[in-house]
C-alpha atoms as a PDB file:
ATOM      1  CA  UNK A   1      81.518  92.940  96.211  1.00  0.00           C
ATOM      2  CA  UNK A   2      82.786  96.226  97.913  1.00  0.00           C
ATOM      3  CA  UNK A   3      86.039  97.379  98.665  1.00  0.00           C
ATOM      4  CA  UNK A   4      85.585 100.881 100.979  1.00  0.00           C
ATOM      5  CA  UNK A   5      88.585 102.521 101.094  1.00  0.00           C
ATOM      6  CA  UNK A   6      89.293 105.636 104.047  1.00  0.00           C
ATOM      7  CA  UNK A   7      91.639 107.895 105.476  1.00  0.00           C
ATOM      8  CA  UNK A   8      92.536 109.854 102.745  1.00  0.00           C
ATOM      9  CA  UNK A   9      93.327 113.376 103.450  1.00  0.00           C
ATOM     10  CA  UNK A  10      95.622 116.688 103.510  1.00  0.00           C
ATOM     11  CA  UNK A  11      99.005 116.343 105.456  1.00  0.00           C
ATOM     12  CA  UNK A  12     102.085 118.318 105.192  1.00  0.00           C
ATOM     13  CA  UNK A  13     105.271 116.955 103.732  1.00  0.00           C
ATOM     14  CA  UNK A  14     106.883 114.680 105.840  1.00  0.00           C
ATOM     15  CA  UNK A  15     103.944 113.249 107.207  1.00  0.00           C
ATOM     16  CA  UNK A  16     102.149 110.168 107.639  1.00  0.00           C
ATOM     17  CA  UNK A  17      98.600 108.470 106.485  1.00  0.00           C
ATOM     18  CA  UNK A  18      97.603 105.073 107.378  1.00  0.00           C
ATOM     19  CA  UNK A  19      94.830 104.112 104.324  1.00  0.00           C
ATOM     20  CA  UNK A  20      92.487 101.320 105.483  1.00  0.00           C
ATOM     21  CA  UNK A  21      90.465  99.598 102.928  1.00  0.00           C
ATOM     22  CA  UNK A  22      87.313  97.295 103.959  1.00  0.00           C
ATOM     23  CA  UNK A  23      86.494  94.217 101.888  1.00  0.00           C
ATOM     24  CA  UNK A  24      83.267  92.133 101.889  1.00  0.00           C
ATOM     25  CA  UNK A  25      81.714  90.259  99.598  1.00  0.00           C
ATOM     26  CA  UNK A  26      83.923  87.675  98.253  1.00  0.00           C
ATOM     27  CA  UNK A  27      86.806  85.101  99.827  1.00  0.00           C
ATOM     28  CA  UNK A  28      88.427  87.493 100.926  1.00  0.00           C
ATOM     29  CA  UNK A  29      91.756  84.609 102.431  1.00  0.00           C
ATOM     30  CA  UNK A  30      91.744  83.901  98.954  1.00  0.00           C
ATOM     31  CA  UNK A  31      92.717  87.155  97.588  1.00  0.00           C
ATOM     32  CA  UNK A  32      95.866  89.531  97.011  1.00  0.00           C
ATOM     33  CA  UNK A  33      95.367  92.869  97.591  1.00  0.00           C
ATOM     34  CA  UNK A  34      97.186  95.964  96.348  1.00  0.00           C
ATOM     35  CA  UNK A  35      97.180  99.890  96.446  1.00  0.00           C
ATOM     36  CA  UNK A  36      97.234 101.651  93.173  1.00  0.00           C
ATOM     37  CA  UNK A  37      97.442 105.498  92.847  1.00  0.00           C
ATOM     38  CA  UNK A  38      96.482 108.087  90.445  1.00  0.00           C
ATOM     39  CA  UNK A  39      97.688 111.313  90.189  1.00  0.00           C
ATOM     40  CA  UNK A  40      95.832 114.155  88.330  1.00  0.00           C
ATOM     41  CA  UNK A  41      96.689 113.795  84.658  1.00  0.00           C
ATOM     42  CA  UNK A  42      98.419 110.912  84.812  1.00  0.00           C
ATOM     43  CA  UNK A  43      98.210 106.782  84.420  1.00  0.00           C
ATOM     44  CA  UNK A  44      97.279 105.006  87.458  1.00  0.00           C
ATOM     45  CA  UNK A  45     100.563 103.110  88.999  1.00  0.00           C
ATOM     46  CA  UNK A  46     101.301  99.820  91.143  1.00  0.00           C
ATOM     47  CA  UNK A  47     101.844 101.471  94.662  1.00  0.00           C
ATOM     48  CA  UNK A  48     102.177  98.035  96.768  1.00  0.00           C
ATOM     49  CA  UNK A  49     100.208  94.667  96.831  1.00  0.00           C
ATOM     50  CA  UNK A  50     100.385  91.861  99.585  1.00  0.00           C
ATOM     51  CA  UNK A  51      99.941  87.985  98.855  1.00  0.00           C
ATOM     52  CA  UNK A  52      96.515  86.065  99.792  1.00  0.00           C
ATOM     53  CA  UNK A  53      98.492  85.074 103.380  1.00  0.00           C
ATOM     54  CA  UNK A  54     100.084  88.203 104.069  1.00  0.00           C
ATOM     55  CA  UNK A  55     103.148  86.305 103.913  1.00  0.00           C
ATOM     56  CA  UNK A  56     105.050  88.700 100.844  1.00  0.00           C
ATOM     57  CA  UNK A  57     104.738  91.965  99.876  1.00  0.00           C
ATOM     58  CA  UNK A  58     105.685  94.039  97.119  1.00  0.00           C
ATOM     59  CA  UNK A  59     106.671  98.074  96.616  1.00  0.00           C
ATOM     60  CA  UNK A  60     106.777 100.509  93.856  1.00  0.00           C
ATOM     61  CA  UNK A  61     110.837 101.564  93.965  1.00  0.00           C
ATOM     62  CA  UNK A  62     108.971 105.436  94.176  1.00  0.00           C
ATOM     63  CA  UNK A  63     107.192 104.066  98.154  1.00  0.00           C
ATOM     64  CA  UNK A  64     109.460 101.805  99.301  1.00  0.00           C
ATOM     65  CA  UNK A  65     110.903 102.451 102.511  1.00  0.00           C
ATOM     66  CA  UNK A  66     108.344 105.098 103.330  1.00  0.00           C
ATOM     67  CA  UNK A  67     105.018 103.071 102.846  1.00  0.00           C
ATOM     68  CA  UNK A  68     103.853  99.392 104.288  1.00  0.00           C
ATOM     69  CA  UNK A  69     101.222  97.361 103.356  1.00  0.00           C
ATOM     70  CA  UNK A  70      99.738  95.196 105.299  1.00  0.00           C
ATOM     71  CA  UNK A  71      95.886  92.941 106.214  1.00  0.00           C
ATOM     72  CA  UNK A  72      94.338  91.429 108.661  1.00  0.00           C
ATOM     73  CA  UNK A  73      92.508  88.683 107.088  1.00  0.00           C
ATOM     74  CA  UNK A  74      89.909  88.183 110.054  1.00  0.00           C
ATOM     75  CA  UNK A  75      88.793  91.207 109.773  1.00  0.00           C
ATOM     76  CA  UNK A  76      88.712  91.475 105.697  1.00  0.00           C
ATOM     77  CA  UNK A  77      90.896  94.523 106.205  1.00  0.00           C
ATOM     78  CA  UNK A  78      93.901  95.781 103.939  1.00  0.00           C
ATOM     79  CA  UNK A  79      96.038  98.723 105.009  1.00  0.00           C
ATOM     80  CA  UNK A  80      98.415 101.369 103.617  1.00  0.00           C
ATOM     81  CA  UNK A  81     100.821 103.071 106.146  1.00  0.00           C
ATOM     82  CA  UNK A  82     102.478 105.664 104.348  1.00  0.00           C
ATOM     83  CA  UNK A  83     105.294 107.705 106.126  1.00  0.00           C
ATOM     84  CA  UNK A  84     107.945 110.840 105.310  1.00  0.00           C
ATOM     85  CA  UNK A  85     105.342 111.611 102.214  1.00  0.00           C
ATOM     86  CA  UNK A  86     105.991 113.781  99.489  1.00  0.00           C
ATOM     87  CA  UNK A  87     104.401 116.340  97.321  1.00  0.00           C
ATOM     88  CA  UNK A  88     104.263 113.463  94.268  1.00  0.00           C
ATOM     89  CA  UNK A  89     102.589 111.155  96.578  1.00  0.00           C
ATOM     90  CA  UNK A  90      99.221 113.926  96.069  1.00  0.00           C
ATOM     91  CA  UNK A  91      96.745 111.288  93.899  1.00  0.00           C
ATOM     92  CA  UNK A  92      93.745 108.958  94.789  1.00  0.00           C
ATOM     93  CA  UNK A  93      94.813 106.066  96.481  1.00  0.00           C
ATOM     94  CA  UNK A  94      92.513 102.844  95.201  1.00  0.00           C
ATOM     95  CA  UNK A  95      92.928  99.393  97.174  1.00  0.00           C
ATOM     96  CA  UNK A  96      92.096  96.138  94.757  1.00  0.00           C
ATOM     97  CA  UNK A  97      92.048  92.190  94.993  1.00  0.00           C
ATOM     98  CA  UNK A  98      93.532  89.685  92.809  1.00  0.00           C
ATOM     99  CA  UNK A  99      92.755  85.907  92.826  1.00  0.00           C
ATOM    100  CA  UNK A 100      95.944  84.026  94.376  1.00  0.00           C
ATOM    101  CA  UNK A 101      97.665  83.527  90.813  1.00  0.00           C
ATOM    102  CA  UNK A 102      95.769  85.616  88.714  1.00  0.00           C
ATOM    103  CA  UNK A 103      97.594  88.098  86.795  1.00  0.00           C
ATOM    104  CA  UNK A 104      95.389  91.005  86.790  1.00  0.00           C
ATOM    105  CA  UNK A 105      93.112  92.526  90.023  1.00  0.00           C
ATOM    106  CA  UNK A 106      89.523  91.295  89.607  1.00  0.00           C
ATOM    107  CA  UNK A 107      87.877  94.138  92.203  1.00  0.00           C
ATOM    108  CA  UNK A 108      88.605  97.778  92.646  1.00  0.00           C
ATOM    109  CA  UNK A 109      87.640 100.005  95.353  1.00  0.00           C
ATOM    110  CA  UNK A 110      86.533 103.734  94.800  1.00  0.00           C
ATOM    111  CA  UNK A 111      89.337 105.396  96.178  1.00  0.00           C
ATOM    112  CA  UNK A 112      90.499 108.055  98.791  1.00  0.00           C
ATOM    113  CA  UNK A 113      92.448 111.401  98.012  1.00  0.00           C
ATOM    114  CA  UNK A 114      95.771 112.056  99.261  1.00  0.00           C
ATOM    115  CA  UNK A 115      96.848 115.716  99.118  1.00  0.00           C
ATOM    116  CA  UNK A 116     100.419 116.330 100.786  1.00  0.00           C
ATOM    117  CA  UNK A 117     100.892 119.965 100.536  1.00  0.00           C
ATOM    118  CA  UNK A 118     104.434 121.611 101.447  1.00  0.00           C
END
């Protein structure tokens, strides 16, 4: 099981990342898949997730609006698009999977680093 996540990097406030995260290795149709983040010195936090179909998706109250999550199942591909970021958005993003009704994520990706500098 592998989940690669990419495009992490350093953008001014204001800007925009689109995080992609690559899956293989397991049903990957049968799987939720979410975006965590973890800031330096702090907890890692629920960013957004989308269902198994693609069909409902979920935000943090801090991202939505500014950030959409979306996959593209034939491809085993999840994606971030995060817009008008801000300086607390700085923290490494990690993309995971969760079994359709499972409570908890099963896989976790090794994460890319956000920096948005002013």
């Amino acid at each position: 099981v592998q989940l690669q996540a990419s495009g992490g990097g350093q953008v001014q406030t204001g800007g925009s990342l689109r995080l992609s995260c690559a899956a293989s290795g397991f049903a990957f149709g049968d799987y939720g898949m979410g975006w965590f983040r973890q800031a330096s010195g702090k907890e890692r936090e629920f960013v957004a997730t989308v269902t198994w179909s693609g069909g409902s998706t979920y935000y943090a109250d801090s991202v939505n609006g500014r950030f959409t999550i979306s996959r593209d199942n034939a491809k085993r591909m999840v994606y971030l698009q995060m817009r008008n970021l801000k300086a607390e958005d700085t923290a490494v993003y990690y993309c995971a999977a969760k079994l359709r009704m499972a409570a908890t994520y099963t896989y976790w990706g090794q994460g890319t680093q956000v920096t948005v500098s002013s």
